[in-house]
N, C-alpha and C. Protein backbone atom coordinates (compact mmCIF):
# COMPACT_ATOMS: atom_id res chain seq x y z
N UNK A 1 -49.31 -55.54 40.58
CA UNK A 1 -48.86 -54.56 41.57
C UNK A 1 -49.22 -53.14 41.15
N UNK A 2 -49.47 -52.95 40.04
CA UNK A 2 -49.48 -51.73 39.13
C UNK A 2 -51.00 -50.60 40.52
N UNK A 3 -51.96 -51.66 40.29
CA UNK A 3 -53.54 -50.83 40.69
C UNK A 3 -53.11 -50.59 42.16
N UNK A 4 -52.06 -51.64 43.36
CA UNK A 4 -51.91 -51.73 44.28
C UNK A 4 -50.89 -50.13 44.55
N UNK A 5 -49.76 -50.26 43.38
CA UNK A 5 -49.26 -48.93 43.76
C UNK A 5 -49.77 -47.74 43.83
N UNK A 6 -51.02 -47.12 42.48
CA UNK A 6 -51.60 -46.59 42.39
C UNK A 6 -52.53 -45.89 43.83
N UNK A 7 -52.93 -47.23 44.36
CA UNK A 7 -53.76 -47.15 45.77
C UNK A 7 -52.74 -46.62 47.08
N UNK A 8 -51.73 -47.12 47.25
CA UNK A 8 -50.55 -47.20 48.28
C UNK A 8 -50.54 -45.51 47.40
N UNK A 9 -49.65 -45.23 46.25
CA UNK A 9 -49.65 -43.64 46.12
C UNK A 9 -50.55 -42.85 47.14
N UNK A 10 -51.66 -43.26 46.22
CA UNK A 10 -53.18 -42.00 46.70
C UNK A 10 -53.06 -42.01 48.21
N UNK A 11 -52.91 -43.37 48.95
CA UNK A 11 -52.96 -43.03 50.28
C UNK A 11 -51.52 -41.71 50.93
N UNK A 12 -50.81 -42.73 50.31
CA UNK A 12 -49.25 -41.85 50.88
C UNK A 12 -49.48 -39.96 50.49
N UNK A 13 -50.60 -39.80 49.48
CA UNK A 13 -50.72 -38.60 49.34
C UNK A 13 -51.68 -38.11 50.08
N UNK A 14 -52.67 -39.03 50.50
CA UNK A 14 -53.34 -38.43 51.31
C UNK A 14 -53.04 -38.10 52.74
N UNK A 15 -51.95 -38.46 53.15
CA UNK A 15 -50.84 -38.18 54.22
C UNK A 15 -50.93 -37.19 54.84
N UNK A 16 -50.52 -36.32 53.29
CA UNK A 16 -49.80 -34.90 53.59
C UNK A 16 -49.08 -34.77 54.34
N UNK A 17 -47.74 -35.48 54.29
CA UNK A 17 -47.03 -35.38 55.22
C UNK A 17 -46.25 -34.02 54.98
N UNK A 18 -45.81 -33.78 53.94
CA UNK A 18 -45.38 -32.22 53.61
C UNK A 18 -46.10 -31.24 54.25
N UNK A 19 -47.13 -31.09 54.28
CA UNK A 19 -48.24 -29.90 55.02
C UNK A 19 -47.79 -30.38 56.21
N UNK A 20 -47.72 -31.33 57.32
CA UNK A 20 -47.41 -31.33 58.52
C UNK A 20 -46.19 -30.87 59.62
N UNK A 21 -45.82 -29.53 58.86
CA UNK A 21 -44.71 -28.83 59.50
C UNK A 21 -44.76 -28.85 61.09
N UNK A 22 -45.83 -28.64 62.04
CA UNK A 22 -45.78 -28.59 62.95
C UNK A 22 -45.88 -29.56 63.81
N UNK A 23 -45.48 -30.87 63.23
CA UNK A 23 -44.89 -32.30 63.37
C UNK A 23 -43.84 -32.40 63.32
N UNK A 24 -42.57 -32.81 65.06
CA UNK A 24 -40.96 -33.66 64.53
C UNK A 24 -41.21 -34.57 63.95
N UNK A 25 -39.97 -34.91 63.23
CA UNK A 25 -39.95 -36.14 62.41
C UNK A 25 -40.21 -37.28 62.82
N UNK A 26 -39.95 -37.39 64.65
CA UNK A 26 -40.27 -38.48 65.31
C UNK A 26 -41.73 -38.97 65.41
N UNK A 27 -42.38 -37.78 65.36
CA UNK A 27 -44.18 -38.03 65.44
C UNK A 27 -44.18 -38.33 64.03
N UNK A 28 -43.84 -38.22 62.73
CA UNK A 28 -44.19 -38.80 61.74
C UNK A 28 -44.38 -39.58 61.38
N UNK A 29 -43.18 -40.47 62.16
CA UNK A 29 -42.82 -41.47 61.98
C UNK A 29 -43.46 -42.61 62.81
N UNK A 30 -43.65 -42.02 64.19
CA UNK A 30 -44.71 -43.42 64.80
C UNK A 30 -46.33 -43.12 63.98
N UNK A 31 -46.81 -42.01 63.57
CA UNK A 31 -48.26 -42.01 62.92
C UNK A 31 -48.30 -42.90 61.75
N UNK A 32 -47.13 -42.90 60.77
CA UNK A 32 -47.24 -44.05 59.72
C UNK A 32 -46.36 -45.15 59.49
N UNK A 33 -45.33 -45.42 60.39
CA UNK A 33 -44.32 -46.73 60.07
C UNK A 33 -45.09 -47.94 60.34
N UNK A 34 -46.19 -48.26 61.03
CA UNK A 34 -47.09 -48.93 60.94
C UNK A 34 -47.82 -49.41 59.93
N UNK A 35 -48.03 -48.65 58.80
CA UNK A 35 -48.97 -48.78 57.95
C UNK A 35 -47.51 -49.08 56.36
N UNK A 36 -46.42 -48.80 56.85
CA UNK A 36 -45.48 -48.44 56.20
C UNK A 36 -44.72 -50.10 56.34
N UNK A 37 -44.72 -50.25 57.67
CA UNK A 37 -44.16 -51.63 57.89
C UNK A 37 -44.96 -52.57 57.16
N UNK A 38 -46.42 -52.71 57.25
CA UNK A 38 -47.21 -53.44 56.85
C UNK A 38 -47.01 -53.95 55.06
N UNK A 39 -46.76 -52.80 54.78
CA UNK A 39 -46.59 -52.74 52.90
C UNK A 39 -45.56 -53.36 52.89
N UNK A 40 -44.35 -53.06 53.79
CA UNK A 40 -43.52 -54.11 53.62
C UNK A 40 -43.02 -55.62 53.57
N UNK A 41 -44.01 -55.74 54.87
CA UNK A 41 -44.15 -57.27 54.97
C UNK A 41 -44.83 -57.99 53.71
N UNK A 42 -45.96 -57.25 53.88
CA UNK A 42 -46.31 -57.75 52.57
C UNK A 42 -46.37 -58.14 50.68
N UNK A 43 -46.00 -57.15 50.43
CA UNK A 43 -45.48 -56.66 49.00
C UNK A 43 -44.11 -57.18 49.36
N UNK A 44 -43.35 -56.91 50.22
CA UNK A 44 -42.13 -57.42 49.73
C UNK A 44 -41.64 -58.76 50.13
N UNK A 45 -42.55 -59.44 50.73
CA UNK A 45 -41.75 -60.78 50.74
C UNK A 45 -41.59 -60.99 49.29
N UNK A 46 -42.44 -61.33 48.53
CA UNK A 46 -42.38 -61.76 47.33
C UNK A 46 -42.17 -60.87 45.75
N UNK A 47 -42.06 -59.62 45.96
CA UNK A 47 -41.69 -58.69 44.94
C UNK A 47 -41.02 -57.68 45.35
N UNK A 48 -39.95 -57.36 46.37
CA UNK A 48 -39.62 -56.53 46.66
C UNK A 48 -39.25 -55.35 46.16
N UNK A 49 -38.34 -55.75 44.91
CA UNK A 49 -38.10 -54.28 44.15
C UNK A 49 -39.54 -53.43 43.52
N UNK A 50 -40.94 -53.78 43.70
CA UNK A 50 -41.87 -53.48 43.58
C UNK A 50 -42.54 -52.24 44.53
N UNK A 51 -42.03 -52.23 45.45
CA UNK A 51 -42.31 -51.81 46.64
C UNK A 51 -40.59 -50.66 46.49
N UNK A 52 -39.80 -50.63 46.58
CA UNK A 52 -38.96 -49.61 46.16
C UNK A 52 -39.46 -48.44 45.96
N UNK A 53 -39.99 -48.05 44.36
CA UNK A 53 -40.75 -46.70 43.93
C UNK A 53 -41.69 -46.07 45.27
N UNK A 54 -42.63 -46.79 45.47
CA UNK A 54 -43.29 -46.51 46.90
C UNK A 54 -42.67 -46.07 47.88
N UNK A 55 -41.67 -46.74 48.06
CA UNK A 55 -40.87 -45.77 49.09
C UNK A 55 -40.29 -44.68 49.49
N UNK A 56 -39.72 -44.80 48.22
CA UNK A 56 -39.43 -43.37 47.89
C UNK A 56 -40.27 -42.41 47.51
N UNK A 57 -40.98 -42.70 47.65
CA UNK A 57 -42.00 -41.51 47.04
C UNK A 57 -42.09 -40.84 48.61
N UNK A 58 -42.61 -41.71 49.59
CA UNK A 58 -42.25 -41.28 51.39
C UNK A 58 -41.73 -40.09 51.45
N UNK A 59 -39.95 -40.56 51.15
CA UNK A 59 -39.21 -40.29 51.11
C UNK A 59 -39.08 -38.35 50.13
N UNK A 60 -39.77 -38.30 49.09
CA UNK A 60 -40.02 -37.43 48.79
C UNK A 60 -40.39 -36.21 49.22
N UNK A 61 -41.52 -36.87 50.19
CA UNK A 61 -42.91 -36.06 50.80
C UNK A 61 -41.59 -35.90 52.32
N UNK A 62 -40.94 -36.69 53.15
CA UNK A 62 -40.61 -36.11 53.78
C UNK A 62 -39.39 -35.24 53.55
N UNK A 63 -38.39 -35.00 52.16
CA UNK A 63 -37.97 -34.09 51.81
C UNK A 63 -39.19 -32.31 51.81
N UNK A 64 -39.74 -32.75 51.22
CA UNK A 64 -40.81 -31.67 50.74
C UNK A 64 -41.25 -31.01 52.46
N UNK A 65 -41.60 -32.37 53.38
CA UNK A 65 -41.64 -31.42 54.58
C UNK A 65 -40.23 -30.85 55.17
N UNK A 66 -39.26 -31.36 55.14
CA UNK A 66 -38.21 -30.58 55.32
C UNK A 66 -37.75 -29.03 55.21
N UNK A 67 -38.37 -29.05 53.90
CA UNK A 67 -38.08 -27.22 53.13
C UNK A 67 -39.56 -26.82 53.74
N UNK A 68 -40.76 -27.52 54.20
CA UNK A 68 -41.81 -26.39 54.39
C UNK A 68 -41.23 -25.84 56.37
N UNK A 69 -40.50 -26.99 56.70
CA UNK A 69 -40.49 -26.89 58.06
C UNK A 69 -39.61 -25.90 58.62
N UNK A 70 -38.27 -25.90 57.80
CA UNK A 70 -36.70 -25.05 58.21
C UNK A 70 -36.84 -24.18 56.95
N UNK A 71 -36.73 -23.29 57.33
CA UNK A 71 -36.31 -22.02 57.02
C UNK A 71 -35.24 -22.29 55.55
N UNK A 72 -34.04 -22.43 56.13
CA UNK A 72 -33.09 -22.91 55.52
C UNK A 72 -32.70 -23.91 54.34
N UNK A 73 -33.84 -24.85 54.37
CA UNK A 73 -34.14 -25.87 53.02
C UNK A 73 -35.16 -25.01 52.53
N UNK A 74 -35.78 -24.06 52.95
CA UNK A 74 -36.70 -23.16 51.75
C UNK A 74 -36.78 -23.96 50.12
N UNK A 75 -35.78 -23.35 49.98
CA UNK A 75 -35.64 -23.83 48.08
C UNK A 75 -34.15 -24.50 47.70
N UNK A 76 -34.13 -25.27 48.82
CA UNK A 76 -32.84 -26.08 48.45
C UNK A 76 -33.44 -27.32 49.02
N UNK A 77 -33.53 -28.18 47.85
CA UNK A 77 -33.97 -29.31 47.61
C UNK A 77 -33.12 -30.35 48.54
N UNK A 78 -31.63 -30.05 47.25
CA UNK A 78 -30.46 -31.32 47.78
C UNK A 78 -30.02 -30.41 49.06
N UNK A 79 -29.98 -30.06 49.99
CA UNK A 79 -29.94 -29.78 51.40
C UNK A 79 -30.40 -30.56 52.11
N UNK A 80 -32.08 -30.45 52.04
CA UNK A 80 -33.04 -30.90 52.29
C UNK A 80 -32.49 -32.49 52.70
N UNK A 81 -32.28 -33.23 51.24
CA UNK A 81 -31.85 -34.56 50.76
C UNK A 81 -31.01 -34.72 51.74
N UNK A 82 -30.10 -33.96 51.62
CA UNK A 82 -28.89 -34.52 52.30
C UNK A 82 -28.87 -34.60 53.96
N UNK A 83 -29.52 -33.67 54.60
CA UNK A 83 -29.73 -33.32 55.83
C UNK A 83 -30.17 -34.59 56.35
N UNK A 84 -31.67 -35.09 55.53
CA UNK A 84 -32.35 -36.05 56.17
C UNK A 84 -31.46 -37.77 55.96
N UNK A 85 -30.49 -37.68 54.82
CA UNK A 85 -29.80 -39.11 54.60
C UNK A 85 -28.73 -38.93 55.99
N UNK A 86 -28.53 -37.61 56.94
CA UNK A 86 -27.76 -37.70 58.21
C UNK A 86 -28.45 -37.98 58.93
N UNK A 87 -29.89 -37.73 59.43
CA UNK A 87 -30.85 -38.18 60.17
C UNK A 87 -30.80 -39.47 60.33
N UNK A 88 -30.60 -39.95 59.01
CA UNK A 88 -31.14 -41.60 58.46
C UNK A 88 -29.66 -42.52 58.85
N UNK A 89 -28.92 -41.45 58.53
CA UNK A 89 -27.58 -42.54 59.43
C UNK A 89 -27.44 -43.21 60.67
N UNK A 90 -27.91 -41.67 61.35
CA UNK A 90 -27.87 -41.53 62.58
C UNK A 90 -28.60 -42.34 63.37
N UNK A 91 -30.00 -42.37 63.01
CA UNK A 91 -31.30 -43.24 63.62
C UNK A 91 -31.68 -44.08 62.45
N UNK A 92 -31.09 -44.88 61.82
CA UNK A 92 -31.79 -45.67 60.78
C UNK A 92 -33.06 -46.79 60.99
N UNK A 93 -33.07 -46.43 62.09
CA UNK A 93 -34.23 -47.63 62.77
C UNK A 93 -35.90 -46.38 62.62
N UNK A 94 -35.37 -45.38 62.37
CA UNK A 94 -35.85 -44.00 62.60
C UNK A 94 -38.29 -44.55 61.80
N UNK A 95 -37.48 -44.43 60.38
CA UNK A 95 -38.41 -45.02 59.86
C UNK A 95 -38.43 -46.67 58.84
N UNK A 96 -39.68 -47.29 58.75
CA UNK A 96 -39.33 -48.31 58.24
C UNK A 96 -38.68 -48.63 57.04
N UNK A 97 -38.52 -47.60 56.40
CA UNK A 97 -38.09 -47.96 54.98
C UNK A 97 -36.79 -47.47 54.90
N UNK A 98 -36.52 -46.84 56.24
CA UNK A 98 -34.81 -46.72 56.14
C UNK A 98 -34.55 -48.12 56.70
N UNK A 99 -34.45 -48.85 57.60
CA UNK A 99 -34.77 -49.92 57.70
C UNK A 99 -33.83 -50.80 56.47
N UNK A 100 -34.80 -50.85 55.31
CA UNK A 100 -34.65 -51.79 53.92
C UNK A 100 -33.13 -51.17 53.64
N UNK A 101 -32.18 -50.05 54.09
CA UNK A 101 -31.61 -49.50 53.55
C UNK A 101 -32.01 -48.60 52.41
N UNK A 102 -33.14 -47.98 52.33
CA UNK A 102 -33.60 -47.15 51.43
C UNK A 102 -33.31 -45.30 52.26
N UNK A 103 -32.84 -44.75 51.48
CA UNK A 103 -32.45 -43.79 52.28
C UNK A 103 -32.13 -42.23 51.37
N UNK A 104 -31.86 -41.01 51.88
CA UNK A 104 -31.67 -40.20 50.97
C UNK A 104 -30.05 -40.33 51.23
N UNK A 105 -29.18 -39.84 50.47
CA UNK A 105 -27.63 -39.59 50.55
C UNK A 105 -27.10 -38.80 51.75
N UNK A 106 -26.16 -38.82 52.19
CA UNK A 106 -25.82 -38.04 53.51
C UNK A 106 -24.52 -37.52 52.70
N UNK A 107 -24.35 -36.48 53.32
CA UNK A 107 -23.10 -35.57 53.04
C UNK A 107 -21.96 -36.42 53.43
């Protein structure tokens, strides 16, 4: 799984989903839950906690677009975090890997 994550990374970075401020979260989310679902089906029938790290890494990048997008998460990280684990309550169907129950924390 090691070369597979490596590959799944590079793509998820080639994303840039952080740079895509002038994207809602809803368009983010139909451009890659597709490709997002797919990793899932696959990698995780049979290794799931493998597929975890990967996710979160997503999860990262759409923190990171958070603070480039609002004003207000500027340089507050756990804001950021927390804002989007209310999103994720709210619409957990939102993206696929909230879905797995993978999620940021909600206030």
């Amino acid at each position: 799984m090691t070369r597979q994550r490596k590959k799944i990374s590079a793509t998820i970075r080639s994303w840039r989903i952080n740079l895509r401020s002038d994207k809602s979260l809803e368009d983010i989310a139909k451009m890659f839950n597709a490709e997002v679902q797919g990793w899932i089906n696959y990698y995780g029938k049979f290794y799931k906690s493998a597929i975890y790290p990967i996710l979160r890494h997503i999860e990262i990048f759409l923190i990171l677009w958070a603070q480039r997008k609002f004003k207000r998460f500027r340089r507050h990280n756990t804001r950021a975090r927390y804002w989007l684990g209310q999103i994720a309550r709210r619409e957990p169907k939102l993206f696929a890997h909230w879905r797995l129950g993978l999620k940021s924390p909600a206030a």
